[in-house]
Protein backbone atom coordinates (compact mmCIF):
# COMPACT_ATOMS: atom_id res chain seq x y z
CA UNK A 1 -0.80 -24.29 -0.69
CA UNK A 2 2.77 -23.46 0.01
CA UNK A 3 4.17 -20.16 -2.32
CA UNK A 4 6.53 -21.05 -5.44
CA UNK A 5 9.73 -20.48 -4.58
CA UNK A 6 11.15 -17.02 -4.85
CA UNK A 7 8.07 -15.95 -4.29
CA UNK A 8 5.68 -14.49 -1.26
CA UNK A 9 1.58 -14.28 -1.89
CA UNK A 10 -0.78 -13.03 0.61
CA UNK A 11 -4.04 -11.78 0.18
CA UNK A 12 -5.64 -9.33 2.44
CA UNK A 13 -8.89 -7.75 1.66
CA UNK A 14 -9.16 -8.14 -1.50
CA UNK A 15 -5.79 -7.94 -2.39
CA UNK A 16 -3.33 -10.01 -3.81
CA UNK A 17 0.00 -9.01 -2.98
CA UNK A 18 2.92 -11.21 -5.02
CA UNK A 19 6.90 -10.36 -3.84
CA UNK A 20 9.60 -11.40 -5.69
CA UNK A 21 11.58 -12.84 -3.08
CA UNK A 22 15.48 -13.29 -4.39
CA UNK A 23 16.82 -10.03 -2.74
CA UNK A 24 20.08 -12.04 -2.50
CA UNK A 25 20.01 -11.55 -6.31
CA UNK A 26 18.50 -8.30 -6.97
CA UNK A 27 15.58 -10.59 -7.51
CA UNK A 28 16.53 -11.86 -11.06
CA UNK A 29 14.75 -14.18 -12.65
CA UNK A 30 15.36 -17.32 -13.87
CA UNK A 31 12.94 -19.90 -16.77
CA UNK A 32 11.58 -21.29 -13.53
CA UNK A 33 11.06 -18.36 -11.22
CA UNK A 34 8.74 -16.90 -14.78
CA UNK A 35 6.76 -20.53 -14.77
CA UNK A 36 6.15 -19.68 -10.88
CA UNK A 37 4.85 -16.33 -11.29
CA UNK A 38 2.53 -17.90 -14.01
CA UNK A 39 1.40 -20.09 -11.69
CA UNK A 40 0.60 -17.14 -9.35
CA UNK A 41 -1.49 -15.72 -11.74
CA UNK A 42 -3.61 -18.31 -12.64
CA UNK A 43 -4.68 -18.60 -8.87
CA UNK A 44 -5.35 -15.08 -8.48
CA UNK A 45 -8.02 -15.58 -11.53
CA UNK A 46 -9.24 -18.91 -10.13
CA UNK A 47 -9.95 -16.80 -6.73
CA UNK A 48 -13.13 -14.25 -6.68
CA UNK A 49 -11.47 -13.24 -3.06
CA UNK A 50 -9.13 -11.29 -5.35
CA UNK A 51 -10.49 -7.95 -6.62
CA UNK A 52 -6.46 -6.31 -7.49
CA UNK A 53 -3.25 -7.45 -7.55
CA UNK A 54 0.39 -6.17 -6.41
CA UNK A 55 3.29 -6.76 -7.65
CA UNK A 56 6.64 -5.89 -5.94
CA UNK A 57 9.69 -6.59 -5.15
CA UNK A 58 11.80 -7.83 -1.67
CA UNK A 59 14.74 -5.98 -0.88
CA UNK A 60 16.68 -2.36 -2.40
CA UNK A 61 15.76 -3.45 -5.63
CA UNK A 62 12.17 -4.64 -7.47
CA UNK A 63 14.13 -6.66 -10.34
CA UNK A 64 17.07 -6.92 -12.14
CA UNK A 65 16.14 -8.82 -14.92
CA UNK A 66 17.41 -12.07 -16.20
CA UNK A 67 20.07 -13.57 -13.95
CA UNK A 68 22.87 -14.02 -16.36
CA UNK A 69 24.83 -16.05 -13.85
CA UNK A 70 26.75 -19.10 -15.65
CA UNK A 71 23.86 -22.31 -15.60
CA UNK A 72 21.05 -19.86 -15.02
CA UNK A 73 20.92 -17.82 -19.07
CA UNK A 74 21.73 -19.69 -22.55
CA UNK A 75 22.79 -15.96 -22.81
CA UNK A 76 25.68 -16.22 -20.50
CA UNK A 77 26.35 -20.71 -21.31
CA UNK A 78 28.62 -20.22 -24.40
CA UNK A 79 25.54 -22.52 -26.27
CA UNK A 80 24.87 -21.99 -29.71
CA UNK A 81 22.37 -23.84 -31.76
CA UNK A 82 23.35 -25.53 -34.80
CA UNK A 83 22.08 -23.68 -37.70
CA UNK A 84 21.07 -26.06 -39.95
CA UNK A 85 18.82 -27.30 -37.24
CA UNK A 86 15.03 -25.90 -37.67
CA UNK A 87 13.52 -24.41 -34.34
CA UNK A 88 10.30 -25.59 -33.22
CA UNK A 89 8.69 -22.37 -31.90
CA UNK A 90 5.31 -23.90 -31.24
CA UNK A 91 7.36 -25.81 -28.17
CA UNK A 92 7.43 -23.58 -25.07
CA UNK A 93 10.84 -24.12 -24.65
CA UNK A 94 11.42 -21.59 -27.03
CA UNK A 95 9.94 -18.92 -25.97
CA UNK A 96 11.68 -15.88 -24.31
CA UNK A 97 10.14 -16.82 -20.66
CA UNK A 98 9.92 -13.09 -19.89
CA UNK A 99 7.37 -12.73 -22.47
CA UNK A 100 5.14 -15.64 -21.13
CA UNK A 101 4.91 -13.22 -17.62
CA UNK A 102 3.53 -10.30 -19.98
CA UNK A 103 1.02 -12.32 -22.03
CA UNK A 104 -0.20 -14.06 -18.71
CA UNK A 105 -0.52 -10.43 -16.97
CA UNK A 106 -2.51 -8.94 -20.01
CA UNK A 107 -4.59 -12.02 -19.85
CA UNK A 108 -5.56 -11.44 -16.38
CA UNK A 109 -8.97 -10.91 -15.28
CA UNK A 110 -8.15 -8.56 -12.32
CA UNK A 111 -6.30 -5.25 -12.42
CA UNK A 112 -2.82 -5.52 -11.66
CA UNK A 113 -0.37 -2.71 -10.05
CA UNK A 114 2.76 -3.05 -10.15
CA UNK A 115 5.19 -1.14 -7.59
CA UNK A 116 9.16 -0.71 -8.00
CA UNK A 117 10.03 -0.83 -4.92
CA UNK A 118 13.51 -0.48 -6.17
CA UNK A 119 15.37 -0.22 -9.17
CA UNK A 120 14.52 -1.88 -12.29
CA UNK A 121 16.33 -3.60 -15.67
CA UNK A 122 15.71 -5.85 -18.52
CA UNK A 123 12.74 -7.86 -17.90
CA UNK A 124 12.31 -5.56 -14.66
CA UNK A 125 10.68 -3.00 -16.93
CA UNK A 126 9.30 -4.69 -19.64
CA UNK A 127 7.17 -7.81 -17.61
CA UNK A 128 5.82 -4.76 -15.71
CA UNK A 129 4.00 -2.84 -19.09
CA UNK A 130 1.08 -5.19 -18.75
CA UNK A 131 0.26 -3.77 -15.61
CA UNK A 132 -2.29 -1.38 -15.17
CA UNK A 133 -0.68 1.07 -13.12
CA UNK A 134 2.80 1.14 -12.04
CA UNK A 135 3.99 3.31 -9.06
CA UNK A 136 7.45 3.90 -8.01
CA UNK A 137 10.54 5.19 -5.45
CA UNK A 138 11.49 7.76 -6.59
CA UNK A 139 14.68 6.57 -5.96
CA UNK A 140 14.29 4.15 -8.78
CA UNK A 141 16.49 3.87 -11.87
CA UNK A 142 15.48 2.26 -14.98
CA UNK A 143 17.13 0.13 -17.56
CA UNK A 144 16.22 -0.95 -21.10
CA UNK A 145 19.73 -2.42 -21.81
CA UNK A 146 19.35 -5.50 -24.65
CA UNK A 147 21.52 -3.85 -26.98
CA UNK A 148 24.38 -3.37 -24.41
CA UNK A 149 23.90 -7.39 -24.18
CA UNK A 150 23.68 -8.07 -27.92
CA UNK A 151 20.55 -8.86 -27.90
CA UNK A 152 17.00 -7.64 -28.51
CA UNK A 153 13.77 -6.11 -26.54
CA UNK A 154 11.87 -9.01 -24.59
CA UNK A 155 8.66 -9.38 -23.13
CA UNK A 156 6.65 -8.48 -25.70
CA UNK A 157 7.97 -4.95 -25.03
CA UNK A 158 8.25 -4.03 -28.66
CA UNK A 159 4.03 -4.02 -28.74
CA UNK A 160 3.54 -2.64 -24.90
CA UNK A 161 6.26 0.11 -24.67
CA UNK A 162 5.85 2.24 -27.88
CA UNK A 163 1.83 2.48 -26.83
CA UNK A 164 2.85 3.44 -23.73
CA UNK A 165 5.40 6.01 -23.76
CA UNK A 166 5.46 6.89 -27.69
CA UNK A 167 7.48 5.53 -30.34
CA UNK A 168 10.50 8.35 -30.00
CA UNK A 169 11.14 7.81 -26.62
CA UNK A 170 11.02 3.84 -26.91
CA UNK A 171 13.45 4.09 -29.74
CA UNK A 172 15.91 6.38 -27.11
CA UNK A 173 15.80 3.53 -24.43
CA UNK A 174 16.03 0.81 -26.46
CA UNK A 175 18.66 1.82 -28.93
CA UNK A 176 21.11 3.38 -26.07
CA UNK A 177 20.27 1.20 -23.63
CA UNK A 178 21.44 4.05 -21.03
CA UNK A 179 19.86 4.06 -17.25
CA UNK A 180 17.10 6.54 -16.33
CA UNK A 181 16.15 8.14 -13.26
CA UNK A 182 12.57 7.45 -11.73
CA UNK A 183 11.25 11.15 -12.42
CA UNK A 184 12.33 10.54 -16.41
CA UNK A 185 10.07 7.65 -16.32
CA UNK A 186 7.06 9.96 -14.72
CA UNK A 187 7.54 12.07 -17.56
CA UNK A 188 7.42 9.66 -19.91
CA UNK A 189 4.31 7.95 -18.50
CA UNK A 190 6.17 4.51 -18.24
CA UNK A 191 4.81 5.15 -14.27
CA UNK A 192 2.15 6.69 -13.08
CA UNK A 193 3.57 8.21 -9.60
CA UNK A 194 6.71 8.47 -7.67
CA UNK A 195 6.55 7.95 -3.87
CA UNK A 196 9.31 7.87 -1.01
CA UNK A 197 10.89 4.57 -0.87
CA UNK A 198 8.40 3.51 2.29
CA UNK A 199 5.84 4.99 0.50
CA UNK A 200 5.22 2.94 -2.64
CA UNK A 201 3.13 0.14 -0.99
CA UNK A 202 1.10 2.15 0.86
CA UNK A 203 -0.14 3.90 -2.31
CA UNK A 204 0.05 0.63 -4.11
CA UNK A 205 -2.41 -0.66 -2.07
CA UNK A 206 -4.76 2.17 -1.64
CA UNK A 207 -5.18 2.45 -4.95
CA UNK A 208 -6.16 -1.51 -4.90
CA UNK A 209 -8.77 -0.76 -1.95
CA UNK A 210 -10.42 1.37 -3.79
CA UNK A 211 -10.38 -0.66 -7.00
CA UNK A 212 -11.57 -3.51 -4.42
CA UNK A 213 -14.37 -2.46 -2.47
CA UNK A 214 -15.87 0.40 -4.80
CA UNK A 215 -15.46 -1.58 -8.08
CA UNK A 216 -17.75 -4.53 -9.88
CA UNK A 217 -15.13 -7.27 -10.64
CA UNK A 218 -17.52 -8.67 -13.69
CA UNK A 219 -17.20 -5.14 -15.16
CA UNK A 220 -13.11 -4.49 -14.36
CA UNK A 221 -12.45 -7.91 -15.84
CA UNK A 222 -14.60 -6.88 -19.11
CA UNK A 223 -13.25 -3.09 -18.59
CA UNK A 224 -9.75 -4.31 -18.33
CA UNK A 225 -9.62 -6.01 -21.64
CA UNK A 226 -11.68 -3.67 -23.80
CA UNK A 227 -9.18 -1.33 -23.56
CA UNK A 228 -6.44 -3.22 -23.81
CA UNK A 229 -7.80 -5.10 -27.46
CA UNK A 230 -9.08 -1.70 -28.63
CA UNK A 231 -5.34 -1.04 -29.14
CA UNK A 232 -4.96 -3.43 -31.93
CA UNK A 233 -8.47 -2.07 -33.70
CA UNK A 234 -8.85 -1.01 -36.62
CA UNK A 235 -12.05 1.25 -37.00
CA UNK A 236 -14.19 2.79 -34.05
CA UNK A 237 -16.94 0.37 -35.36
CA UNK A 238 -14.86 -2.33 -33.39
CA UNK A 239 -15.24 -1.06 -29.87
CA UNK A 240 -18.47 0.01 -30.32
CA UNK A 241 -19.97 -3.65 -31.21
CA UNK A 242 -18.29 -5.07 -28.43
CA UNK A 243 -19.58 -1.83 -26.06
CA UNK A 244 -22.80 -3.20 -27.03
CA UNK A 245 -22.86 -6.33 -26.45
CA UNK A 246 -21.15 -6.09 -22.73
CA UNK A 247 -24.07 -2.88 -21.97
CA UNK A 248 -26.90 -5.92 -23.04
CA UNK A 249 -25.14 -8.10 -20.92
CA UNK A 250 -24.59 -6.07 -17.49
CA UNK A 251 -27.53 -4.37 -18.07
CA UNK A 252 -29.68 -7.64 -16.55
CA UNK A 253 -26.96 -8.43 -14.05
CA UNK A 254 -27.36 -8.47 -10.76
CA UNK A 255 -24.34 -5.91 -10.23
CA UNK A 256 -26.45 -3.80 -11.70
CA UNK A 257 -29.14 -3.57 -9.22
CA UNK A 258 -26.44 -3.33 -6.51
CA UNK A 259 -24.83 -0.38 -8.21
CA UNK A 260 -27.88 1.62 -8.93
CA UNK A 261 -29.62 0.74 -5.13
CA UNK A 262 -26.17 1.94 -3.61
CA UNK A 263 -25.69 4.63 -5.59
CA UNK A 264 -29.36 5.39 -4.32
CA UNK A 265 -28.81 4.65 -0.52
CA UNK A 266 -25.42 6.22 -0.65
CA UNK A 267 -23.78 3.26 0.76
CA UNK A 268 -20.67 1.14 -0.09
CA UNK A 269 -21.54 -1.70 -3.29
CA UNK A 270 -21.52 -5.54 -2.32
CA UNK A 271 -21.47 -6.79 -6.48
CA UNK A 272 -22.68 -10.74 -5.98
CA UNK A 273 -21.50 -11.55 -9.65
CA UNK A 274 -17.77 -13.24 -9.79
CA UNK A 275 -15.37 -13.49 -12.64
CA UNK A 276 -15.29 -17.33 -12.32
CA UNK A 277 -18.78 -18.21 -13.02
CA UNK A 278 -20.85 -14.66 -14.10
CA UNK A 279 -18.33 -13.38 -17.38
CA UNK A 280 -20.67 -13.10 -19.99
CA UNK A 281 -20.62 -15.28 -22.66
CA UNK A 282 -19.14 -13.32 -25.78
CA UNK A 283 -16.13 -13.65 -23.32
CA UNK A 284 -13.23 -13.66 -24.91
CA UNK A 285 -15.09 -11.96 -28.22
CA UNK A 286 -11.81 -11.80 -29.79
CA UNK A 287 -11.00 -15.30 -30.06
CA UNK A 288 -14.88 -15.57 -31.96
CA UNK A 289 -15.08 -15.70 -35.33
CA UNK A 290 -17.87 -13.47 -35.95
CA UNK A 291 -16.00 -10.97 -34.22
């Protein structure tokens, strides 16, 4: 299968490594470049060879958002929609294509990493809060500038960011829309580490090794979104049923007897269970309605 253009996969034990590959362009996206990466997605779930993902970026910079180049953004057309007509927002066509990249990373059913190789704006930043971890140069600068466009937070960024660096310091990007250095962004826990610029995929993917070969992929997958939905609980109560019902699950999986008799022998885990044919079946419990 040939990669999407604008785009480089590889896979290399156990890891998935996806480059945005438009260095030309400070690797800004386009509607079609955020239907590729998609695409990329759904064949890292659809592969049990993949335990963690990378994404990263070719080039000085990781992402410079949406290419605003005339015939690439409505933003940047001079197209205006009539307004007496009624949108149709159920049509995908509608939908800020920066947010589809979030929703499909949250959705994913291996851990993802992101790491800025570069500097990052717009829908640099905000695609990238679905990750799970997010390293960076610390040469990096940052950029949350919608309201120096006229425009608004994208991405879904108005749920992710708040939760993850706090609602004051959101409000300060978002409302100045003023760069940042990487070592603001440390401190703000909008990344979790700062490396030298030939360092970030190095750590990147030592942190994926270990996720990869010490780490039951059943039990990420089902890790991975229990924390993630416990954000939009409302009472304790809520995790805890769900904590239940995956400990009654794993407890008569096979990974388990793997984990305990390697634990035992004090030797690396091979887990036999797969995300593609051994999730449990509550999975997804919130989409069920006794939930």
């Amino acid at each position: 299968m040939h990669d999407p253009e604008y785009f480089r996969f590889d896979i290399a034990d156990g890891v998935a490594t996806i480059t945005i590959d438009r260095a030309e362009r400070l690797n800004a996206f386009t509607r079609p470049m955020a239907k590729n990466l998609v695409a990329l997605f759904d064949r890292v779930d659809r592969n049990d060879a993949v335990r963690a993902v990378i994404l990263t970026g070719a080039g000085r910079a990781f992402c410079a958002g949406a290419d605003l180049s005339p015939g690439q953004s409505s933003l940047s057309s001079g197209e205006r929609s009539a307004p007496d007509v009624p949108m149709d927002w159920s049509d995908p066509a509608t939908r800020d294509f920066g947010g589809l990249i979030t929703l499909r990373i949250y959705d994913c059913l291996k851990p993802v990493i992101v790491a800025f190789n570069g500097s990052a704006a717009g829908m640099g930043v905000t695609m990238a809060l679905a990750a799970d971890f997010r390293l960076a140069s610390e040469e990096a600068k940052f950029a949350l500038p919608f309201v120096r466009r006229g425009i608004v937070p994208e991405s879904a960024s108005s749920w992710f960011l708040p939760r993850i660096v706090g609602i004051a310091q959101a409000l300060e990007w978002t409302l100045t829309g003023a760069t940042f250095p990487a070592q603001e962004a440390l401190r703000a826990g909008l990344v979790r580490s700062l490396h030298p610029p030939e360092g970030v995929m190095p750590a990147a993917l030592a942190l994926a090794q270990q996720i990869a070969t010490q780490s039951a992929p059943v039990s990420v997958a089902l890790t991975r979104q229990m924390l993630w939905q416990s954000l939009g609980m409302a009472h304790p109560m809520e995790a805890h049923r769900i904590e239940s019902r995956g400990i009654h699950a794993r407890a008569r999986a096979a990974d388990v007897r793997e984990g305990v008799a390697s634990f035992l022998e004090k030797r690396g885990p091979t887990f036999p269970d797969r995300v593609t044919d051994d999730m449990p079946s509550f999975f997804p419990w919130w989409n069920a309605p006794d939930y």
